[in-house]
PDB file of N, CA and C in Angstrom:
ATOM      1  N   UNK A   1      43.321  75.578 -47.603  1.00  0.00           N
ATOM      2  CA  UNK A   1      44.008  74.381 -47.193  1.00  0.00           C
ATOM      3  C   UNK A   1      43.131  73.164 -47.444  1.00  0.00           C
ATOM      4  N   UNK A   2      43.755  71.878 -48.075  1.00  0.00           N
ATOM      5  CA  UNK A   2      42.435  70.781 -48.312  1.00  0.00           C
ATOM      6  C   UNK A   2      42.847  69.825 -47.133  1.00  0.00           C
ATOM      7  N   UNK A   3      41.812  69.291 -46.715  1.00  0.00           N
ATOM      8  CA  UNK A   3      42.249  68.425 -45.560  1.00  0.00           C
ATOM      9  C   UNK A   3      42.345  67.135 -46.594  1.00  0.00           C
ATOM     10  N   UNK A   4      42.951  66.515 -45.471  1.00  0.00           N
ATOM     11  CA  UNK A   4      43.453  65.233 -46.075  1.00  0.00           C
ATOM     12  C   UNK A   4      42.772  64.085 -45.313  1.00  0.00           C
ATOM     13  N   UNK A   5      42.340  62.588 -45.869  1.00  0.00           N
ATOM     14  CA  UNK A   5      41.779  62.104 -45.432  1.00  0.00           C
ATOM     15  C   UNK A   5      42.450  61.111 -44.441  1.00  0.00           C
ATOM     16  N   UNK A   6      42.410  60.614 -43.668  1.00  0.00           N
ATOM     17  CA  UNK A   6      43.131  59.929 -42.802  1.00  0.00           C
ATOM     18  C   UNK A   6      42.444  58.255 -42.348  1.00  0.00           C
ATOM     19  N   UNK A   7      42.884  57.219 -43.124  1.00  0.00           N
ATOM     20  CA  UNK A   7      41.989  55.736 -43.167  1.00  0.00           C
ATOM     21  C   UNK A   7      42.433  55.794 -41.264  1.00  0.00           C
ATOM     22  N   UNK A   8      40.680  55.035 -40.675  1.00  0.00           N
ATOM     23  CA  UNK A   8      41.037  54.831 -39.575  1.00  0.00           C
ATOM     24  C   UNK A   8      42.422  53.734 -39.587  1.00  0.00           C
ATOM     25  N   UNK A   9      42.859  53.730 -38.153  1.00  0.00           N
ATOM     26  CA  UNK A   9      44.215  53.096 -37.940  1.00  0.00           C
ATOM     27  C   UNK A   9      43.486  51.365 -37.445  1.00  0.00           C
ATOM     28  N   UNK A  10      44.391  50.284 -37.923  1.00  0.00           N
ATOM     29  CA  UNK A  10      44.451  49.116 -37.336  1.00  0.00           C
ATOM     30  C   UNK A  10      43.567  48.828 -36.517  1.00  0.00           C
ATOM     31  N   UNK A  11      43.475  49.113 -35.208  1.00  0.00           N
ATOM     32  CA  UNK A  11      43.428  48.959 -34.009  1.00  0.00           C
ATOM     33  C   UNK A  11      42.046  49.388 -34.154  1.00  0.00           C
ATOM     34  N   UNK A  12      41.113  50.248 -35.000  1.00  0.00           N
ATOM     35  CA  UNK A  12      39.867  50.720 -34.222  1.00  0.00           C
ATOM     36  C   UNK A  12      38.938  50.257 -34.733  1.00  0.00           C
ATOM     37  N   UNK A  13      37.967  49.547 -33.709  1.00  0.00           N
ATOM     38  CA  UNK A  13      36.655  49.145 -34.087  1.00  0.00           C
ATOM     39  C   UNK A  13      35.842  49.813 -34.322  1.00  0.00           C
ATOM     40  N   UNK A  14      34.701  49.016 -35.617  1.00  0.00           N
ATOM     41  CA  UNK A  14      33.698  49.684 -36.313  1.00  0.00           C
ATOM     42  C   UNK A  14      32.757  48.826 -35.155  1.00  0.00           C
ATOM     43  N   UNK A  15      31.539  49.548 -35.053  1.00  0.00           N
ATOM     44  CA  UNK A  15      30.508  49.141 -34.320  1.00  0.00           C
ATOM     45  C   UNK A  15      29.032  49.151 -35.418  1.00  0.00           C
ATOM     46  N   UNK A  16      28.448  47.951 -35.119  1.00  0.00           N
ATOM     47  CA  UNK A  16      27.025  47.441 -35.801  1.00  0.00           C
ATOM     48  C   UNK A  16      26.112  47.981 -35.854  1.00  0.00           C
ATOM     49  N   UNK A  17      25.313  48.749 -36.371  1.00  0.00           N
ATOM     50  CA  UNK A  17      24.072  48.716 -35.600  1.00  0.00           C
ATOM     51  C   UNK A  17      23.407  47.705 -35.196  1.00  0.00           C
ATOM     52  N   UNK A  18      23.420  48.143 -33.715  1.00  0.00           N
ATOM     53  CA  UNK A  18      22.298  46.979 -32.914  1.00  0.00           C
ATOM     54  C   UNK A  18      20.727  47.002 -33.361  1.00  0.00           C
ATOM     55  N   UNK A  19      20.142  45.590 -32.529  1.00  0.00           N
ATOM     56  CA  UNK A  19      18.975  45.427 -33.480  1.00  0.00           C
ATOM     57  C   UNK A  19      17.324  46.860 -32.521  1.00  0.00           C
ATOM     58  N   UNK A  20      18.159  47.584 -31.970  1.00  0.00           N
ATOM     59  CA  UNK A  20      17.217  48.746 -31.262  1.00  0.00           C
ATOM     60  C   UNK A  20      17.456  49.662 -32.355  1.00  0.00           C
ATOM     61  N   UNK A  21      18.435  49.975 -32.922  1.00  0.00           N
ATOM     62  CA  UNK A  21      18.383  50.449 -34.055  1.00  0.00           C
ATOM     63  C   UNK A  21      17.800  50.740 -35.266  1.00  0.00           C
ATOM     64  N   UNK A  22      17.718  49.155 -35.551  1.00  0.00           N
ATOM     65  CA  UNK A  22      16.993  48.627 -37.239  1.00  0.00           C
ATOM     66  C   UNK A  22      15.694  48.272 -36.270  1.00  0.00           C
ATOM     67  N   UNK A  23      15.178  48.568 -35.800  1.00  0.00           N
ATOM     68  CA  UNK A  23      13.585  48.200 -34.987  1.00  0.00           C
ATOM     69  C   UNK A  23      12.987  49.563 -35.641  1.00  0.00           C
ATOM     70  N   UNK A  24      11.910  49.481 -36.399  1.00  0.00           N
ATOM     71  CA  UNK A  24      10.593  50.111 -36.662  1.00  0.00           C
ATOM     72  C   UNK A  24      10.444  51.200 -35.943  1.00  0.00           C
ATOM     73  N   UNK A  25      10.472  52.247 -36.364  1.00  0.00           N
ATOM     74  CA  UNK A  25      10.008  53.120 -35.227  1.00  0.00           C
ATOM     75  C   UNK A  25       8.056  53.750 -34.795  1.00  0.00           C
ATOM     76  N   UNK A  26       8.083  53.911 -34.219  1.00  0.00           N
ATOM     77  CA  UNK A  26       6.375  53.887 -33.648  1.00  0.00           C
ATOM     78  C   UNK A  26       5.684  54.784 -34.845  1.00  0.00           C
ATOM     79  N   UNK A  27       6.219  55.646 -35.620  1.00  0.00           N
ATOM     80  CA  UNK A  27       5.512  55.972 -36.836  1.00  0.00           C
ATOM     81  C   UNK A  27       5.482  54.964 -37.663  1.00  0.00           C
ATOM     82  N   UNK A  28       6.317  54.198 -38.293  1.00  0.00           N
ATOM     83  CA  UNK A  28       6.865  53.080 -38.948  1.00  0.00           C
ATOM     84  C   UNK A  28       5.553  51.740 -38.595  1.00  0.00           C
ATOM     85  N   UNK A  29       5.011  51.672 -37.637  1.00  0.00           N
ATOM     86  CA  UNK A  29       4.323  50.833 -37.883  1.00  0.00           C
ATOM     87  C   UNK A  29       3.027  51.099 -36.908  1.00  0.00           C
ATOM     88  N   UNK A  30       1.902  50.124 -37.341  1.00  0.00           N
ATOM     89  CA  UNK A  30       0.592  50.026 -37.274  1.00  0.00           C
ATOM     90  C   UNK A  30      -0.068  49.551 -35.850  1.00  0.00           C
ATOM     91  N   UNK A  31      -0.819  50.506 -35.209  1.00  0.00           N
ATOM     92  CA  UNK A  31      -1.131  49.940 -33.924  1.00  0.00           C
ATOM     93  C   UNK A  31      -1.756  48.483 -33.678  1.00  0.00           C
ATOM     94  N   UNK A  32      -1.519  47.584 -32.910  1.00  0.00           N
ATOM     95  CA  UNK A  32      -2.118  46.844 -32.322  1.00  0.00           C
ATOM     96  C   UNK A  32      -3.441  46.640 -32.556  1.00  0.00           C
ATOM     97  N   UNK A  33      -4.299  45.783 -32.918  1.00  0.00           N
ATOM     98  CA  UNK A  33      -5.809  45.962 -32.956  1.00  0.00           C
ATOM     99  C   UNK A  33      -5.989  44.367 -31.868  1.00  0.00           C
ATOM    100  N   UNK A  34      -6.758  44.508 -31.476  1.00  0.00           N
ATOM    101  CA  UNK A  34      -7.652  43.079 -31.027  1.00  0.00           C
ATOM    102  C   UNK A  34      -8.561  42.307 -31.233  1.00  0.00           C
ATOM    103  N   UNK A  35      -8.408  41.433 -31.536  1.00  0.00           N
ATOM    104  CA  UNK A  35      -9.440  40.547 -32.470  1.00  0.00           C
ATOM    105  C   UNK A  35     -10.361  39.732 -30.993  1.00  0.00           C
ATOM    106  N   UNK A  36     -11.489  39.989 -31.085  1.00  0.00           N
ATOM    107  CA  UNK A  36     -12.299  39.790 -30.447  1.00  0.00           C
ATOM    108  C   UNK A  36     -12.553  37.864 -30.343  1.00  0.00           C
ATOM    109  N   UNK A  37     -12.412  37.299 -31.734  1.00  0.00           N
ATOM    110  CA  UNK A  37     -12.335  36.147 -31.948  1.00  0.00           C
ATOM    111  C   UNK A  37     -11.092  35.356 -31.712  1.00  0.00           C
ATOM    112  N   UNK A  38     -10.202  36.033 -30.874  1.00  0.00           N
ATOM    113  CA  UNK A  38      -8.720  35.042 -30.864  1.00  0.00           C
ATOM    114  C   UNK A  38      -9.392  34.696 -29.105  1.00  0.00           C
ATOM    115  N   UNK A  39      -8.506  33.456 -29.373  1.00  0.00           N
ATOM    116  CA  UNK A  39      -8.775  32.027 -28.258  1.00  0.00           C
ATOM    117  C   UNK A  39      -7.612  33.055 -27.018  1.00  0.00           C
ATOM    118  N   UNK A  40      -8.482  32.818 -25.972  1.00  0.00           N
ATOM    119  CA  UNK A  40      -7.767  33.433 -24.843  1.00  0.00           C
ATOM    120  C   UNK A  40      -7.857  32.005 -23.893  1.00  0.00           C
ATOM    121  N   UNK A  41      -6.708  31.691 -22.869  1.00  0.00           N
ATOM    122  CA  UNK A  41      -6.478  30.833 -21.907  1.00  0.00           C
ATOM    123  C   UNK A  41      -7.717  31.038 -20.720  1.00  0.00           C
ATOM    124  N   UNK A  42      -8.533  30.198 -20.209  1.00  0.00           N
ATOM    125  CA  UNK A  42      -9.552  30.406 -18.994  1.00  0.00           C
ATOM    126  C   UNK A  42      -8.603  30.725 -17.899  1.00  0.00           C
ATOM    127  N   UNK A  43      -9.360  31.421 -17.175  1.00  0.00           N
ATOM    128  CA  UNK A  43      -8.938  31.826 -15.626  1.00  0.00           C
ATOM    129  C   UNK A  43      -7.969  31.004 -14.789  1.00  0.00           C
ATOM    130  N   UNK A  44      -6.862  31.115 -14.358  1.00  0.00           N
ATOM    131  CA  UNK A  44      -6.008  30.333 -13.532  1.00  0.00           C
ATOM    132  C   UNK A  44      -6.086  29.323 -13.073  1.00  0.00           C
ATOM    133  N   UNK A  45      -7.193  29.257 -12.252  1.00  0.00           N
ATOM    134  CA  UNK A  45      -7.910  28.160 -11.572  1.00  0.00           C
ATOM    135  C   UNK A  45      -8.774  27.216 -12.372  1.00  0.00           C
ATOM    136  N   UNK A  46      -9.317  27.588 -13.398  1.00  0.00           N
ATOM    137  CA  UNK A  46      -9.910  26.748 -14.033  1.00  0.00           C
ATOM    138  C   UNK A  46      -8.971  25.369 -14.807  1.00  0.00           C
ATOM    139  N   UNK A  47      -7.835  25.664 -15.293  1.00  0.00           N
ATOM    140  CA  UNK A  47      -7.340  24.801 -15.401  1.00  0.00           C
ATOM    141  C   UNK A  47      -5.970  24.283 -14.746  1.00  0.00           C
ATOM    142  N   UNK A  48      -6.245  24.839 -13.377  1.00  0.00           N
ATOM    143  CA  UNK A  48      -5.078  23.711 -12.628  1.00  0.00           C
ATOM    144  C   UNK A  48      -5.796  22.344 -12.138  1.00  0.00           C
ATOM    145  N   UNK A  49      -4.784  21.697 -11.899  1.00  0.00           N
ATOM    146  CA  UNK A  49      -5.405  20.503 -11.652  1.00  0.00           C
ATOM    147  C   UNK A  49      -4.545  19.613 -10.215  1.00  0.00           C
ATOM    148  N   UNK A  50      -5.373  19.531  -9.402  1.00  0.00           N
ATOM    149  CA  UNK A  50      -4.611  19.265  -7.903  1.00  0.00           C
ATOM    150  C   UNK A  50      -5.263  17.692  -7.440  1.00  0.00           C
ATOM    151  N   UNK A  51      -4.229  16.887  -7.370  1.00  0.00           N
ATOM    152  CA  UNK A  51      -4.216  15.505  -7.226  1.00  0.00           C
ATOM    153  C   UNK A  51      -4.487  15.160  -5.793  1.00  0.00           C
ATOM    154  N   UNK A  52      -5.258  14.473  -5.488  1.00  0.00           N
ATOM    155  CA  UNK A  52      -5.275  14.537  -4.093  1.00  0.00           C
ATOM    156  C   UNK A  52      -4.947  12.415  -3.944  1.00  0.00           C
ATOM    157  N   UNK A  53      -4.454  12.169  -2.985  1.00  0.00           N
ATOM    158  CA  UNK A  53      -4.203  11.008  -2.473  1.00  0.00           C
ATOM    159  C   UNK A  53      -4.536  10.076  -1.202  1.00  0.00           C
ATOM    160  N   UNK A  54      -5.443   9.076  -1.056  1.00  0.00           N
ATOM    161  CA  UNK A  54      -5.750   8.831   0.240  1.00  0.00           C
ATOM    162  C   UNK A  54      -5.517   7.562   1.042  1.00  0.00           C
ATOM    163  N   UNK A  55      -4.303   7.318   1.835  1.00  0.00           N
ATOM    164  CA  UNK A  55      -4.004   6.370   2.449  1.00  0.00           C
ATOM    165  C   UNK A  55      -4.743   5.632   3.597  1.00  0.00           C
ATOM    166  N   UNK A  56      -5.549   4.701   3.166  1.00  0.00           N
ATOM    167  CA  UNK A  56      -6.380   4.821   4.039  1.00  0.00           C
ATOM    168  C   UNK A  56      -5.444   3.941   5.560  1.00  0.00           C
ATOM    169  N   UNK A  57      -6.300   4.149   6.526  1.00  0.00           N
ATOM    170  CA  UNK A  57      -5.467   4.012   8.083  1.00  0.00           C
ATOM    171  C   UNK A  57      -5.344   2.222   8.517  1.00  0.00           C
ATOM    172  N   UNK A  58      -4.211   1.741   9.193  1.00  0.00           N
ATOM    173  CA  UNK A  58      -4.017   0.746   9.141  1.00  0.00           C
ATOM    174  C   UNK A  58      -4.514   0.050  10.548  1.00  0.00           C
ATOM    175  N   UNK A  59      -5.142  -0.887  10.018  1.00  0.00           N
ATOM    176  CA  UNK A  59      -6.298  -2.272  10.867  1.00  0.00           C
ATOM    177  C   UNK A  59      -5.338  -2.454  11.831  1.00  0.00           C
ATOM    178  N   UNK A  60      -5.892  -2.056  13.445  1.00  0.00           N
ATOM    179  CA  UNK A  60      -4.806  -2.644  14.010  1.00  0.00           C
ATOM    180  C   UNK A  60      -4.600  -4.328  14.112  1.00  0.00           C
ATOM    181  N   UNK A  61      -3.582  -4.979  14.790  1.00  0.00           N
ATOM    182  CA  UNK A  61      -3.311  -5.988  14.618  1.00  0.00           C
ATOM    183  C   UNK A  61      -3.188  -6.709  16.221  1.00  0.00           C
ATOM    184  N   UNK A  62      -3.696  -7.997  16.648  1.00  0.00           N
ATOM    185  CA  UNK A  62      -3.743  -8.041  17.879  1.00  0.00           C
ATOM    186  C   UNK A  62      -2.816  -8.728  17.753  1.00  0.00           C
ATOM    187  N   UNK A  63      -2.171  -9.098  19.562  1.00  0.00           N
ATOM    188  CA  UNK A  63      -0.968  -9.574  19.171  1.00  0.00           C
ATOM    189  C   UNK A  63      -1.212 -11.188  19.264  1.00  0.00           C
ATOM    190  N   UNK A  64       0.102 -11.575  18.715  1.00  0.00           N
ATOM    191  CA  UNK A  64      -0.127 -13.129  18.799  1.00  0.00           C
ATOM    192  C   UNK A  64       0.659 -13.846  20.213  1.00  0.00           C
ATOM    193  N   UNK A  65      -0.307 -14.533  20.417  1.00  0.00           N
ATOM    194  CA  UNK A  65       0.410 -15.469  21.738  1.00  0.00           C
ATOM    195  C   UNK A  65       1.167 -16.480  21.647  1.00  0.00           C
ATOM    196  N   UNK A  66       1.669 -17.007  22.587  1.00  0.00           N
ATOM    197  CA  UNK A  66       3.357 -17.860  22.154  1.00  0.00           C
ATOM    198  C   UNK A  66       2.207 -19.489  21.641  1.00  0.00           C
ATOM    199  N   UNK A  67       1.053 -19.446  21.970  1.00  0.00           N
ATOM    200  CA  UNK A  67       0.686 -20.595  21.945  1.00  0.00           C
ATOM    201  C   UNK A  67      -0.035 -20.623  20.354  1.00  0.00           C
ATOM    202  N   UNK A  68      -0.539 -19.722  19.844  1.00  0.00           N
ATOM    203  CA  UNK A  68      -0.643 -19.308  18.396  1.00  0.00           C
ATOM    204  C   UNK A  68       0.602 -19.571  17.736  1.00  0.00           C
ATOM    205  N   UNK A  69       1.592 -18.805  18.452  1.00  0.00           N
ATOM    206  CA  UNK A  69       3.075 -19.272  16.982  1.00  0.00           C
ATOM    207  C   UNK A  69       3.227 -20.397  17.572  1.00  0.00           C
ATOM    208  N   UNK A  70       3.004 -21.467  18.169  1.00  0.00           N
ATOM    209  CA  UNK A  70       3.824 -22.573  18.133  1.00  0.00           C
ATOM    210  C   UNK A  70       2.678 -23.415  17.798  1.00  0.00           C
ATOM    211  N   UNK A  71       1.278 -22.976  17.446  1.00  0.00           N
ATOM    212  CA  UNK A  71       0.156 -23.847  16.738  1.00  0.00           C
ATOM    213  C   UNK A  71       0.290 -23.521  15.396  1.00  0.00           C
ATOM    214  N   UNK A  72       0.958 -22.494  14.904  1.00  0.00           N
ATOM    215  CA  UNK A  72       1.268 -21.946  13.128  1.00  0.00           C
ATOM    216  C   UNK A  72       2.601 -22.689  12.861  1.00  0.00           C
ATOM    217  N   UNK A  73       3.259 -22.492  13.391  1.00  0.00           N
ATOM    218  CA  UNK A  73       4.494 -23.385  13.525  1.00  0.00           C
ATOM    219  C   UNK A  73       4.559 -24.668  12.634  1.00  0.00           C
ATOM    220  N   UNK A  74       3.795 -25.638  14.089  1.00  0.00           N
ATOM    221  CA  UNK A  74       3.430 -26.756  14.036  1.00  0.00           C
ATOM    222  C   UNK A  74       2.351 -26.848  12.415  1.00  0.00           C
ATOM    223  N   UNK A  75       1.790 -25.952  11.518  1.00  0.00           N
ATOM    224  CA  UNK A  75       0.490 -26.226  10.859  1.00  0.00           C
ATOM    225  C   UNK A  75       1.978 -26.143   9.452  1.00  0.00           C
ATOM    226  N   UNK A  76       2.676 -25.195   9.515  1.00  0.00           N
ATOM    227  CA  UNK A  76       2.962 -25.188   8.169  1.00  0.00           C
ATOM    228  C   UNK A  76       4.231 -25.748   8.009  1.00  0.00           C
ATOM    229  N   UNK A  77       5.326 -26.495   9.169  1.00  0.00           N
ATOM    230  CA  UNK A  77       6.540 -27.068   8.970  1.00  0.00           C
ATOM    231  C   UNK A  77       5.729 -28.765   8.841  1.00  0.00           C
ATOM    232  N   UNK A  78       6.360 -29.427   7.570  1.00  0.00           N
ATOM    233  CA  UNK A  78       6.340 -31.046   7.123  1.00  0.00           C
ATOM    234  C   UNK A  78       6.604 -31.550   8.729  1.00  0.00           C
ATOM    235  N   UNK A  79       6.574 -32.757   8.709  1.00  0.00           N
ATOM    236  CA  UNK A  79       6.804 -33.683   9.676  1.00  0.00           C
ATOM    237  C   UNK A  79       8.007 -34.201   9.235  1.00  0.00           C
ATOM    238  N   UNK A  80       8.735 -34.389  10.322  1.00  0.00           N
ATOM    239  CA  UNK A  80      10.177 -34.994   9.776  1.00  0.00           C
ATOM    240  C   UNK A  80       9.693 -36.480   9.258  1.00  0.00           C
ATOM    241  N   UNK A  81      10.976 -37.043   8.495  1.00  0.00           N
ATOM    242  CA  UNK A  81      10.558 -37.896   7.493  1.00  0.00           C
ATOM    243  C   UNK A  81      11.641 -39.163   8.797  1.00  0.00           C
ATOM    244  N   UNK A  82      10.966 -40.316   8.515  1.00  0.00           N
ATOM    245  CA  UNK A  82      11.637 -41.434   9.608  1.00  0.00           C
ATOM    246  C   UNK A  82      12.958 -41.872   8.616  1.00  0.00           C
ATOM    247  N   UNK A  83      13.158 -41.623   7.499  1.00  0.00           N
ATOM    248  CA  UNK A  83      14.736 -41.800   6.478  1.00  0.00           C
ATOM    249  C   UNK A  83      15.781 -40.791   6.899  1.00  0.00           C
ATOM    250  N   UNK A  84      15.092 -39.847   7.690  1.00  0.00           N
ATOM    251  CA  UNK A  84      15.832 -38.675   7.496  1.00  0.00           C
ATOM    252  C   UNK A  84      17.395 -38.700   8.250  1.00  0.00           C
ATOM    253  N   UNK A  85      18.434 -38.165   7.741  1.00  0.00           N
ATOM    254  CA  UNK A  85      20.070 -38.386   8.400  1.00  0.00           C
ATOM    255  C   UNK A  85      19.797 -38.004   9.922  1.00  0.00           C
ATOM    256  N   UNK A  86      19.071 -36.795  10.153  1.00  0.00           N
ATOM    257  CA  UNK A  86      18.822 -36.339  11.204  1.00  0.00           C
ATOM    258  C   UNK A  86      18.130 -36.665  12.127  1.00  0.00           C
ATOM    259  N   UNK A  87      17.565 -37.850  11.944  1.00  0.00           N
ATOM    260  CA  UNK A  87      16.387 -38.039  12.648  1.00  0.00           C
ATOM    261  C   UNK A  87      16.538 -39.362  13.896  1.00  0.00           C
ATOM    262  N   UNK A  88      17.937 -40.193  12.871  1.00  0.00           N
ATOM    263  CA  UNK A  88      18.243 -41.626  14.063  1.00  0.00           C
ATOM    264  C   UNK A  88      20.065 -40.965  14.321  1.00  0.00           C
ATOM    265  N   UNK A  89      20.427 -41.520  15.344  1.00  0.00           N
ATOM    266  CA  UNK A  89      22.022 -41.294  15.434  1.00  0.00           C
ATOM    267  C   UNK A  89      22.823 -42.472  14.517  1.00  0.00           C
ATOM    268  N   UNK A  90      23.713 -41.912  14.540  1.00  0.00           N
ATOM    269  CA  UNK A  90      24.815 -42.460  13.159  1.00  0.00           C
ATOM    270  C   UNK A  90      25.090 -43.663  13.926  1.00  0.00           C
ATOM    271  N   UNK A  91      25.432 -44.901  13.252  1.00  0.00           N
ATOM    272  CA  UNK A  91      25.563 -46.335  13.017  1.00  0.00           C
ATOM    273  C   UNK A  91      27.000 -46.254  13.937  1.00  0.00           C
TER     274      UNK A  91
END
């Protein structure tokens, strides 16, 4: 009897080989060596770097007396001007 060949149908997927597949297999390739001369990163700590910040503490301030603000007052407000609208009552 000859068999007959039968094309898959429509509907069925072909699958890829994935890339675990086409990967080298451990005969296929060459161990690892270590080069004594490749640049390695220093120790953890050696290159972190930690910022430190220092606020220094605030001068206290004494308080001011009513006779201080009304001598600062008096030092930095002009003197009224004798033209001024405000200064004679209206005509």
């Amino acid at each position: 009897e000859e068999e007959e060949e039968h094309p898959a149908p429509a509907d069925s997927v072909v699958v890829a080989p994935t890339a675990v597949d086409q990967a080298p297999s451990a005969e296929e390739t060459d161990p690892f060596e270590t080069d004594e001369s490749a640049a390695t990163l220093p120790p953890y700590p050696a290159y972190r770097m930690t910022a430190r910040i220092s606020i220094p503490a605030l001068v206290p301030m004494p308080a001011w007396t009513d006779l201080e603000v009304v001598r600062l007052l008096d030092i930095s407000s002009p003197p009224a001007s004798p033209l001024s609208p405000w200064s004679s009552p209206p005509p």
